[in-house]
C-alpha atoms as a PDB file:
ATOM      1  CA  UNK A   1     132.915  52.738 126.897  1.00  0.00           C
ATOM      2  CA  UNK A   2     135.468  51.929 124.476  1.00  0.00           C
ATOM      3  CA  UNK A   3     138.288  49.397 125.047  1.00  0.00           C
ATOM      4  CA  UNK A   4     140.847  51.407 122.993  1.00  0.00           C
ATOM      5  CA  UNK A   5     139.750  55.120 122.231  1.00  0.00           C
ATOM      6  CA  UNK A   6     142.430  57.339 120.806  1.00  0.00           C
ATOM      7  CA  UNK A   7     143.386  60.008 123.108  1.00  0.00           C
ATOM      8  CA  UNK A   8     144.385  63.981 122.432  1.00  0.00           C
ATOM      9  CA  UNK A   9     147.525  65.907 123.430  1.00  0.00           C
ATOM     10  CA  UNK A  10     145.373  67.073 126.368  1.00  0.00           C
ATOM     11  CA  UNK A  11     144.802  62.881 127.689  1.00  0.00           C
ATOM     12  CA  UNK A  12     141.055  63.461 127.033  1.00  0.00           C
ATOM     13  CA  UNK A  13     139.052  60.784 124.706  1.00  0.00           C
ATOM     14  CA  UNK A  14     139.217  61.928 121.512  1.00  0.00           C
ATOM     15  CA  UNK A  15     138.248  59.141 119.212  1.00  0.00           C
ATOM     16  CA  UNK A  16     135.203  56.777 120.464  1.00  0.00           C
ATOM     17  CA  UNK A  17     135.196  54.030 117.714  1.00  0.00           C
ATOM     18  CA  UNK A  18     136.047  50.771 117.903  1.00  0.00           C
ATOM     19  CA  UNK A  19     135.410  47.427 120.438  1.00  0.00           C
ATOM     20  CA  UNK A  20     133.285  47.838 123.586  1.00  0.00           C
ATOM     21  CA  UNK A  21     135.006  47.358 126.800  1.00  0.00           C
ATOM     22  CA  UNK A  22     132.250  44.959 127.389  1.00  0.00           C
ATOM     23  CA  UNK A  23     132.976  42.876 123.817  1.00  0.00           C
ATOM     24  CA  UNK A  24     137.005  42.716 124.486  1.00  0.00           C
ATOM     25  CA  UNK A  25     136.506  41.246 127.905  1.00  0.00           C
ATOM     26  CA  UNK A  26     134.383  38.957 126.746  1.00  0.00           C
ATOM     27  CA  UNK A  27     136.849  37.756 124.011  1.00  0.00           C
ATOM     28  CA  UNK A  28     139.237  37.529 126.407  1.00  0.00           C
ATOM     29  CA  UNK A  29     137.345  34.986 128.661  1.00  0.00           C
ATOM     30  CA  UNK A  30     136.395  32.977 125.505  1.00  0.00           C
ATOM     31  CA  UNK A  31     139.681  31.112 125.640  1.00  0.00           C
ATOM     32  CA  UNK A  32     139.674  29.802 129.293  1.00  0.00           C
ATOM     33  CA  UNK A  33     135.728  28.705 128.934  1.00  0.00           C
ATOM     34  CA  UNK A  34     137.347  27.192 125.967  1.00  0.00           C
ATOM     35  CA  UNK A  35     140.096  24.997 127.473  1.00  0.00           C
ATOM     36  CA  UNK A  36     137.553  23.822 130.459  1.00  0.00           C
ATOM     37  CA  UNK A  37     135.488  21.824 127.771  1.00  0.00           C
ATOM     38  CA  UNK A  38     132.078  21.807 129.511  1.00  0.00           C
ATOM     39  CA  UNK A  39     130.262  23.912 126.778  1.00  0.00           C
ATOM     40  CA  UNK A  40     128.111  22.122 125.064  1.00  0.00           C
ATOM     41  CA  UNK A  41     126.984  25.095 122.190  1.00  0.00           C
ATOM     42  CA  UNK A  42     128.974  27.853 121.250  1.00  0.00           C
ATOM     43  CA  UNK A  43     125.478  29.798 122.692  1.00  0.00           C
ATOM     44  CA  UNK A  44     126.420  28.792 125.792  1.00  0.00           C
ATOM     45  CA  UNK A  45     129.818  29.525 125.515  1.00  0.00           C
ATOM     46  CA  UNK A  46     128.943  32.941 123.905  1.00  0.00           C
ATOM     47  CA  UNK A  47     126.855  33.367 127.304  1.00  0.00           C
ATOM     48  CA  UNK A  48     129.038  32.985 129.581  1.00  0.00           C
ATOM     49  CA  UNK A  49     131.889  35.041 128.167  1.00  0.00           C
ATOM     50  CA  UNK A  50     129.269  37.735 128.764  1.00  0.00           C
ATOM     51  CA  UNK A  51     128.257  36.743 131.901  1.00  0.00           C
ATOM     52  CA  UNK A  52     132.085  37.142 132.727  1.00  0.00           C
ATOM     53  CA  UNK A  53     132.158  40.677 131.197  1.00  0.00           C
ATOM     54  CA  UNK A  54     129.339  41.866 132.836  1.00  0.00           C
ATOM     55  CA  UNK A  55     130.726  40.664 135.925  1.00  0.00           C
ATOM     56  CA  UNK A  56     133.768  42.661 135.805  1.00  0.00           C
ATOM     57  CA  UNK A  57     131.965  45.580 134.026  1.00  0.00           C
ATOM     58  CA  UNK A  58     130.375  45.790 137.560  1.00  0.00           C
ATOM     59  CA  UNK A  59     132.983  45.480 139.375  1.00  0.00           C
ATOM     60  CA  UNK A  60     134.966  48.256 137.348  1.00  0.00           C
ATOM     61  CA  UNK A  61     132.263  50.365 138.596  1.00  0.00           C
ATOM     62  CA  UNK A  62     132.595  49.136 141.761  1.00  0.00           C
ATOM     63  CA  UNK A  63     128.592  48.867 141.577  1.00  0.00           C
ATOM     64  CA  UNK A  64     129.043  45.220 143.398  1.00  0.00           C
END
C-alpha cells in the first residue's frame, strides 16, 4: 500500500508509485525516538521506527 497514490475521477487508485505506507510511518516516528535520546545506533533507531510502523500497520488492519 502506498502512502500517497494518485487517484482517478472515479476515487479509485490510479497511480501506485511512490513511499510505502509502512516507510512514511516509520519516518514519522523517527523524530520522537529521536528527541527521547536512548538510541544508542541509528540501527536501533532505524528498528524501532519499524517496529512502530508495523505496529500500526496491524492495527490499520485491525489484525491485533
Amino acid at each position: 500500500m502506498k502512502a500517497f497514490p494518485t487517484t482517478a475521477d472515479n476515487g479509485h487508485a490510479e497511480n501506485q508509485d511512490g513511499m510505502d505506507l509502512r516507510d512514511y510511518f516509520a519516518a514519522k516516528a523517527i523524530p520522537a525516538l529521536i528527541q527521547g535520546g536512548i538510541h544508542h545506533s541509528v540501527w536501533d533507531l532505524s528498528r524501532d521506527a519499524y517496529k512502530i510502523a508495523d505496529a500500526m500497520m496491524e492495527i490499520r488492519n485491525d489484525k491485533v
